[in-house]
C-alpha atoms as a PDB file:
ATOM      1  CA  UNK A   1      -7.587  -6.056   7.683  1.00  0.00           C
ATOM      2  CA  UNK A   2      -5.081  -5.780   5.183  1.00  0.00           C
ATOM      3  CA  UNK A   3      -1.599  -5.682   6.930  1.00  0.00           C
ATOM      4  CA  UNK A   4       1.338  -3.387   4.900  1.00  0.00           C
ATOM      5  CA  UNK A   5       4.899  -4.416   5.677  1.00  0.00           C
ATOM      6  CA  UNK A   6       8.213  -2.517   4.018  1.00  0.00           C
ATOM      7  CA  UNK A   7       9.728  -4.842   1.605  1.00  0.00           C
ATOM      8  CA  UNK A   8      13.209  -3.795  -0.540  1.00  0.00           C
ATOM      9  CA  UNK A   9      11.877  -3.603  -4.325  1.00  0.00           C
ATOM     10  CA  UNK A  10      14.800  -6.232  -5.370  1.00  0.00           C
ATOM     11  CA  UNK A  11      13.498  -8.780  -2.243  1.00  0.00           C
ATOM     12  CA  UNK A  12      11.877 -11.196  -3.044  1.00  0.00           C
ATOM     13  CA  UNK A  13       8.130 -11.531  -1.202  1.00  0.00           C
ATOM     14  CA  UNK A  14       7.629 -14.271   0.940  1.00  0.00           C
ATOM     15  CA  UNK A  15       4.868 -16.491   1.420  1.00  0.00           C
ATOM     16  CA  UNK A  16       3.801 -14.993   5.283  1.00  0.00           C
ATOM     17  CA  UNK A  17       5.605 -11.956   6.147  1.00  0.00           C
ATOM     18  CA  UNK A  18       7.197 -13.385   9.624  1.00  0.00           C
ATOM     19  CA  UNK A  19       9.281 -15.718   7.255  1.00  0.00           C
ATOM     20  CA  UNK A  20      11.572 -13.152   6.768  1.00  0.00           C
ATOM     21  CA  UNK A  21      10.693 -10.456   9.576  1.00  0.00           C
ATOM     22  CA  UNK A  22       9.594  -7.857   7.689  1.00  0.00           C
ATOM     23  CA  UNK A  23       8.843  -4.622   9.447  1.00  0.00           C
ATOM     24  CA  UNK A  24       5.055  -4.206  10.169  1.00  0.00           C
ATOM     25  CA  UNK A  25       3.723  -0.200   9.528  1.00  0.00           C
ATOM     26  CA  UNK A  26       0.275  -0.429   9.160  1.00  0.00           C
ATOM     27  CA  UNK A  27      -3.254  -1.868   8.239  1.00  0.00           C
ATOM     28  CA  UNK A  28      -5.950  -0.725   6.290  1.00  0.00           C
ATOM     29  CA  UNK A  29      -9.662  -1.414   6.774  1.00  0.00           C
ATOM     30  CA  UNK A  30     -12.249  -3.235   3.829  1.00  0.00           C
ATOM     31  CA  UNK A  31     -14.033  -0.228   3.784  1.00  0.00           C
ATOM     32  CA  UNK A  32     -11.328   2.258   3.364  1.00  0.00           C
ATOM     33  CA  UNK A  33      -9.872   0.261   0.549  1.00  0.00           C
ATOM     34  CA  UNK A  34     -12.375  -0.369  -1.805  1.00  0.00           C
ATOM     35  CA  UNK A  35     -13.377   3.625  -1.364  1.00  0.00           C
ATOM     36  CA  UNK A  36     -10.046   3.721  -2.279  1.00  0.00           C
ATOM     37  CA  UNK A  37     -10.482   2.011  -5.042  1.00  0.00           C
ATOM     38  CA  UNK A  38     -13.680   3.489  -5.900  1.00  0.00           C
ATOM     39  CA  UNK A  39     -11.944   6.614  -6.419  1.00  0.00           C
ATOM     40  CA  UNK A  40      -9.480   5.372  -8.667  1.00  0.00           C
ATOM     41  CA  UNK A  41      -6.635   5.520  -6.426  1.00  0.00           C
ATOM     42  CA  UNK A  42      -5.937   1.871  -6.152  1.00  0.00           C
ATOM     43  CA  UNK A  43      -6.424  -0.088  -9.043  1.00  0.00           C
ATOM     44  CA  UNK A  44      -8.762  -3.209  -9.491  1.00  0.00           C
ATOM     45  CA  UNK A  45      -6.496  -5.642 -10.040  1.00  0.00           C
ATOM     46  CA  UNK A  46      -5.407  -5.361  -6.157  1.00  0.00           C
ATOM     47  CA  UNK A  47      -7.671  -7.794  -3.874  1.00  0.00           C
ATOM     48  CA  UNK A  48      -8.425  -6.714  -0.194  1.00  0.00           C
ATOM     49  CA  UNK A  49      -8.538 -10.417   0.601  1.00  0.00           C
ATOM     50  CA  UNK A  50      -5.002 -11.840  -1.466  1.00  0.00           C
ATOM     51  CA  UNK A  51      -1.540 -10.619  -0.714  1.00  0.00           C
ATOM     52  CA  UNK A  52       0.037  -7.908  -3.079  1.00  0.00           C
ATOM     53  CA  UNK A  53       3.258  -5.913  -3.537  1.00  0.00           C
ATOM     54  CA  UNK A  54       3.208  -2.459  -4.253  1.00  0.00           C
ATOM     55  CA  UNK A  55       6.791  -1.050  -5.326  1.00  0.00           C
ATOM     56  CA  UNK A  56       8.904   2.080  -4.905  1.00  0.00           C
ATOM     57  CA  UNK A  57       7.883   2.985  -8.928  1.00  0.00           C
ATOM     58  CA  UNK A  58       3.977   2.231  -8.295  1.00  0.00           C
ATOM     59  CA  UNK A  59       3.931   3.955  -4.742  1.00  0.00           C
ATOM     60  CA  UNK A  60       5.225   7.281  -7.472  1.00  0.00           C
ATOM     61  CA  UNK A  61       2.639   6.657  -9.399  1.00  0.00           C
ATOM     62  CA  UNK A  62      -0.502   6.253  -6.976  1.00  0.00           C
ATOM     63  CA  UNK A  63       0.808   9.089  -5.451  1.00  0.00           C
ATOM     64  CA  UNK A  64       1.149  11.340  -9.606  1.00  0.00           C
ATOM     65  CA  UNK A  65      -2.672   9.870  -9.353  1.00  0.00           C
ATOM     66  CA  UNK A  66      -3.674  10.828  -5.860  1.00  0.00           C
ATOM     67  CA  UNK A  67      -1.898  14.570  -7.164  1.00  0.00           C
ATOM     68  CA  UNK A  68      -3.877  14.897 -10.504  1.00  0.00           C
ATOM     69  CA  UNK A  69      -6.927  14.038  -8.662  1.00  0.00           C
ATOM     70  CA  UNK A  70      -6.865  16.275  -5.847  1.00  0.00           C
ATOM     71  CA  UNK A  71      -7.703  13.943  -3.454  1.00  0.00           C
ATOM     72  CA  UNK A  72      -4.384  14.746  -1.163  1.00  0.00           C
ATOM     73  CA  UNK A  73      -7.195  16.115   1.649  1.00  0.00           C
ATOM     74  CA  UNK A  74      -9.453  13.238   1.429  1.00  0.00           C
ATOM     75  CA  UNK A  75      -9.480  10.719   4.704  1.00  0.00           C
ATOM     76  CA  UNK A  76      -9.225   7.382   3.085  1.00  0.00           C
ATOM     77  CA  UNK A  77      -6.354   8.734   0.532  1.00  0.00           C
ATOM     78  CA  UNK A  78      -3.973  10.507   3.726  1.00  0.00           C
ATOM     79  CA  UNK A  79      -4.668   6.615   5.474  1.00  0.00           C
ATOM     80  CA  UNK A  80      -2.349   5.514   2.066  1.00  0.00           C
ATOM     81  CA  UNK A  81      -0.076   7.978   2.061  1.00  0.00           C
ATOM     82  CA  UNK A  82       1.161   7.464   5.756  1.00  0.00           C
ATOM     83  CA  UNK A  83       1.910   4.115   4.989  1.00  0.00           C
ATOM     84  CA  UNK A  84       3.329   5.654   1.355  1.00  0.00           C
ATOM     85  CA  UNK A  85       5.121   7.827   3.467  1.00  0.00           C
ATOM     86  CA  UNK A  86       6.944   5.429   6.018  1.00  0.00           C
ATOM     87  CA  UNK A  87       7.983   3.176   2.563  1.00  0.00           C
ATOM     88  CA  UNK A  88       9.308   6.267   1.015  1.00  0.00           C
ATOM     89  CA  UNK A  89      11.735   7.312   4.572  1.00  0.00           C
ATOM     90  CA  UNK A  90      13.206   3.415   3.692  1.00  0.00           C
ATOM     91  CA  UNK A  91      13.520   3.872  -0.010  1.00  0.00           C
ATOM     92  CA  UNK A  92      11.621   0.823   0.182  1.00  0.00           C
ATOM     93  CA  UNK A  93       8.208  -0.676  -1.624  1.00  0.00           C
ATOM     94  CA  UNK A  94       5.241  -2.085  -0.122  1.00  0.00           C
ATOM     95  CA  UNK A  95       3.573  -5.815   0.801  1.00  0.00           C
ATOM     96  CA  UNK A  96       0.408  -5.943   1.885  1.00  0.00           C
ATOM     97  CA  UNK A  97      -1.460  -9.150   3.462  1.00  0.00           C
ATOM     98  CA  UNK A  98      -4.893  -9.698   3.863  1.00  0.00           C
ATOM     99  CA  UNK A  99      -6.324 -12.163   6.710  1.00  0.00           C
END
């Protein structure tokens, strides 16, 4: 699983996410992932299995994507934009860890 926590876009990301008790808000599956990248939603640079940060400027832009796409119906894409969604109510961006 890939394990998204809220991180502040100025904080800095820390090496496990209990080291500084970031808030836990969701997971996404291998499968739903690379569909997701598949459909050019998340970008290839992004590994399931390393730890990335996504922040408050890229969430916009996945989302702009996600909107010129049409994809706003499509399971694996509303999976992203709950966790989009919880990160925007904290004006905050995303870290994501895989295990």
């Amino acid at each position: 699983m890939l394990d998204f926590y809220i991180i502040g876009d100025a904080q800095a990301k820390p090496s496990y996410p209990e080291q500084l008790g970031l808030e836990f808000i969701g997971e996404l599956d291998c499968k739903t992932f690379d569909n997701l990248q598949n459909k050019g939603i998340i970008d290839r640079r992004f590994d399931f299995y390393s730890d990335f940060r996504l922040e408050s400027l890229l969430i916009k832009q996945i989302r702009q994507t996600i909107l010129e796409k049409q994809l706003q119906s499509d399971i694996d894409v509303k999976k992203l934009i709950q966790l989009f969604d919880i990160a925007d109510k904290k004006q905050s961006g995303l870290v994501a860890y895989g295990d």
